[in-house]
Protein backbone atom coordinates (compact mmCIF):
# COMPACT_ATOMS: atom_id res chain seq x y z
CA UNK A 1 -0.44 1.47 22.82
CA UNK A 2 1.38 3.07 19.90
CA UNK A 3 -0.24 3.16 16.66
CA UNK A 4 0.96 4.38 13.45
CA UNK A 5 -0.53 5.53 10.24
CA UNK A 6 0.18 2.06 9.16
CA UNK A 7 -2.05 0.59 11.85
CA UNK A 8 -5.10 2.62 11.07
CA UNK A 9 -4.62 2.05 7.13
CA UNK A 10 -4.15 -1.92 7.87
CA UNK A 11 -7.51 -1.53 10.48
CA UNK A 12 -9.23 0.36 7.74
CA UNK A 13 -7.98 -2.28 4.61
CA UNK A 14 -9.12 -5.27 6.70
CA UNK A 15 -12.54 -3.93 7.52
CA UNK A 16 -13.59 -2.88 4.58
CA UNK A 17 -11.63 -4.89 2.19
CA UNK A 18 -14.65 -7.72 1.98
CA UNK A 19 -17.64 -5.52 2.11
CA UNK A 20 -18.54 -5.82 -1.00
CA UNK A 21 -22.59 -4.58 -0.71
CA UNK A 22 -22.41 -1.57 1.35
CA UNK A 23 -21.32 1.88 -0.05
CA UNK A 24 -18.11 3.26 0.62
CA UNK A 25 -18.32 5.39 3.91
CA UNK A 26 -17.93 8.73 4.29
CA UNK A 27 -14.31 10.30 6.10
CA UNK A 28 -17.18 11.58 9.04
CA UNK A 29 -18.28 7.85 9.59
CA UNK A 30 -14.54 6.62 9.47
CA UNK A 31 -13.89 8.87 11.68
CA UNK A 32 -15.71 7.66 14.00
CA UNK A 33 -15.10 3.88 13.35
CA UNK A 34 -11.26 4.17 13.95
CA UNK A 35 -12.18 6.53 17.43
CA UNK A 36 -14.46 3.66 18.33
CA UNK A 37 -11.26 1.45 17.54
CA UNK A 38 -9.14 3.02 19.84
CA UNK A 39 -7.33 5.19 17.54
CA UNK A 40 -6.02 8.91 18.36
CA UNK A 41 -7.20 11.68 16.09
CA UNK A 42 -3.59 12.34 14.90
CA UNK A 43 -3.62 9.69 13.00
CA UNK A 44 -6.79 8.82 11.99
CA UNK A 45 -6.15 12.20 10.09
CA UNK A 46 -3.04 11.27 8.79
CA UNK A 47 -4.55 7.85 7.50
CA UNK A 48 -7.48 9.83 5.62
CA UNK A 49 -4.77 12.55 4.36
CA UNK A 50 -2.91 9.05 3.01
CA UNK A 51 -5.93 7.25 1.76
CA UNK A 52 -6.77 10.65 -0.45
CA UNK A 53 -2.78 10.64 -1.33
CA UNK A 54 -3.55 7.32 -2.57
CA UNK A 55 -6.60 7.96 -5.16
CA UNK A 56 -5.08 11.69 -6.49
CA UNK A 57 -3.44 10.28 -9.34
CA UNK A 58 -5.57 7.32 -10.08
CA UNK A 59 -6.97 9.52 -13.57
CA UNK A 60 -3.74 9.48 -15.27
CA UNK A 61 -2.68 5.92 -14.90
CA UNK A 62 -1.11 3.92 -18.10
CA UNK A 63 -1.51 0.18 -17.29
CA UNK A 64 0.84 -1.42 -20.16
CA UNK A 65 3.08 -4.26 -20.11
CA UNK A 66 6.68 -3.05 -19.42
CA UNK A 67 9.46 -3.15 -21.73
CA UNK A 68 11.96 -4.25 -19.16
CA UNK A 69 14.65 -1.71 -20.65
CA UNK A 70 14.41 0.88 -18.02
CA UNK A 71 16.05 1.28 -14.61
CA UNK A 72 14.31 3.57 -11.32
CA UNK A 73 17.08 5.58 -9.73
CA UNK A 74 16.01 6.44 -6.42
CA UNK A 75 16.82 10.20 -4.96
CA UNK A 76 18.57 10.24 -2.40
CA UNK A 77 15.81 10.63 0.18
CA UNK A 78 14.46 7.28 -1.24
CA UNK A 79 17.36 5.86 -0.86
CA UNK A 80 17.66 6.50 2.50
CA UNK A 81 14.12 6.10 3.53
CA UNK A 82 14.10 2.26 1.55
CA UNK A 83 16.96 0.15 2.32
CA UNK A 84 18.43 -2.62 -0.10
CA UNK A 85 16.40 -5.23 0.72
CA UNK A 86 13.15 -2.73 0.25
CA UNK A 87 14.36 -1.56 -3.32
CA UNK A 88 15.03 -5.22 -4.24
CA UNK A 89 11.50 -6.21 -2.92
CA UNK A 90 9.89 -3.55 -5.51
CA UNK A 91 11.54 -4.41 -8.33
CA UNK A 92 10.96 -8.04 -7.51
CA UNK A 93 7.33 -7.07 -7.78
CA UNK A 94 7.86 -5.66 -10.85
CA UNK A 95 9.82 -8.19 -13.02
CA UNK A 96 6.92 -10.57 -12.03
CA UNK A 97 4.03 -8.71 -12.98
CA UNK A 98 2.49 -7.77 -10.30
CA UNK A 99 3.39 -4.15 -10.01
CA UNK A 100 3.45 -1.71 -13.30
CA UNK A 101 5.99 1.21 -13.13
CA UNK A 102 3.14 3.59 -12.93
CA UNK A 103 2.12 1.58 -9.83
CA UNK A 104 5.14 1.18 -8.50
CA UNK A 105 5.79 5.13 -7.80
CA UNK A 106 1.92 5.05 -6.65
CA UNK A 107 3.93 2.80 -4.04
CA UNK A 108 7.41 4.82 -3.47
CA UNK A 109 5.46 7.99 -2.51
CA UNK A 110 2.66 6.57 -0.33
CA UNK A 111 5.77 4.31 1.43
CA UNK A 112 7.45 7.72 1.67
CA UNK A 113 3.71 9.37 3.05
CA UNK A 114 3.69 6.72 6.11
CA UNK A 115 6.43 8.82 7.51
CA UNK A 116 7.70 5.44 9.16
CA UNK A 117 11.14 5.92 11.26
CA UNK A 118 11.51 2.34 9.24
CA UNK A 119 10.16 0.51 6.36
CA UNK A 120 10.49 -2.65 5.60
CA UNK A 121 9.39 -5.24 3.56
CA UNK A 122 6.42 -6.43 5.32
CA UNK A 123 4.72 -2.68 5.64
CA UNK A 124 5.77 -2.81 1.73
CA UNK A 125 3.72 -6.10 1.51
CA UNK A 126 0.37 -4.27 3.05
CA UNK A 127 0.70 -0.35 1.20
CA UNK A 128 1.19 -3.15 -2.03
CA UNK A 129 -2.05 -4.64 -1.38
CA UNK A 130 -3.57 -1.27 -0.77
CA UNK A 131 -2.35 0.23 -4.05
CA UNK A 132 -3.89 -2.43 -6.32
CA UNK A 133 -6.91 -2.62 -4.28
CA UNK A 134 -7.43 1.13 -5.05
CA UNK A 135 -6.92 0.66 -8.46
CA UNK A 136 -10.33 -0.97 -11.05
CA UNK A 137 -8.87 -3.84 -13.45
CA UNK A 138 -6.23 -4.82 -11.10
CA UNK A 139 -7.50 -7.88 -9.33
CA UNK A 140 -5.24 -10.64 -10.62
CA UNK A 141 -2.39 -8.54 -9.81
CA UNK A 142 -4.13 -8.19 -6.14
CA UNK A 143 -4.92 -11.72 -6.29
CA UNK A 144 -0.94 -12.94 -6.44
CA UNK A 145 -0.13 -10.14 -4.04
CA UNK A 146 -2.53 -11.54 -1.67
CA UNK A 147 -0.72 -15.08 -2.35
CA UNK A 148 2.35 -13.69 -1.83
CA UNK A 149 1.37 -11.81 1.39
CA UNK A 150 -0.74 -14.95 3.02
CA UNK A 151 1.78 -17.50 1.78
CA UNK A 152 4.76 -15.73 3.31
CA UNK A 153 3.18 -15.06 6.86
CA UNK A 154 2.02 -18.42 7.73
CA UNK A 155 5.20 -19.50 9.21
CA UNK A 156 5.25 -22.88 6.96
CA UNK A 157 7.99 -24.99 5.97
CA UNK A 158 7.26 -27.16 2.81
């Protein structure tokens, strides 16, 4: 079985994500959870490297509504690290609310930290969720990501 980074963050986001009354465990104790789970060490450490990635610049965050006037340029590592349909998935999240541009280069560089051969728009759907889960204040933006993530994956027609 080959796991990923992504596979030990989604392990990690779906464990914890509802436990709500017990502290926050330790890197020592998740350590040991994900071993437990079957994961290799190489990326259990690469997972904790991403998770601490993920709350470095949490201090300096603006959350303000956005003026709609601006345009991200990607480099041209982003560009070919996040295809088209990536790119327009972001900005989607952006011009409905759900993503601030502050957040949404919280997102560009831990998509760019998975070190993924590929990323698509699912794995964008899950690092989403993770970002705004990380973040206090943010739970109605979480709350419509989580719509758009469940609603999406269920296969229905209507």
């Amino acid at each position: 079985m080959k796991e990923n980074v992504l596979d030990v963050l989604m392990y990690l986001f779906e464990t914890y994500v509802d436990t709500e009354d017990e502290p926050e465990p330790d890197q020592n104790e998740l350590r040991d959870e994900l071993s437990r789970a079957g994961f290799g060490d190489p990326e259990i450490e690469r997972a904790l490297d991403w998770l601490d990635g993920l709350t470095e610049h949490q201090e300096s965050l603006v959350f303000q509504q956005s003026s709609g006037r601006g345009t991200r340029l990607y480099s041209d590592f982003e560009l070919q690290r996040l295809d088209a349909a990536c790119r327009g998935y972001i900005l989607y999240l952006e011009q409905i609310g759900i993503l601030s541009a502050p957040q949404r280069e919280i997102l560009i560089d831990r998509l760019l930290a998975l070190d993924a051969p590929d990323i698509d728009v699912e794995q964008i759907k899950w690092v989403v969720l993770m970002v705004l889960f990380s973040q206090p204040g943010q739970e109605l933006a979480y709350a419509r990501m989580e719509d758009l993530v469940f609603d999406e994956t269920t296969g229905l027609v209507h």
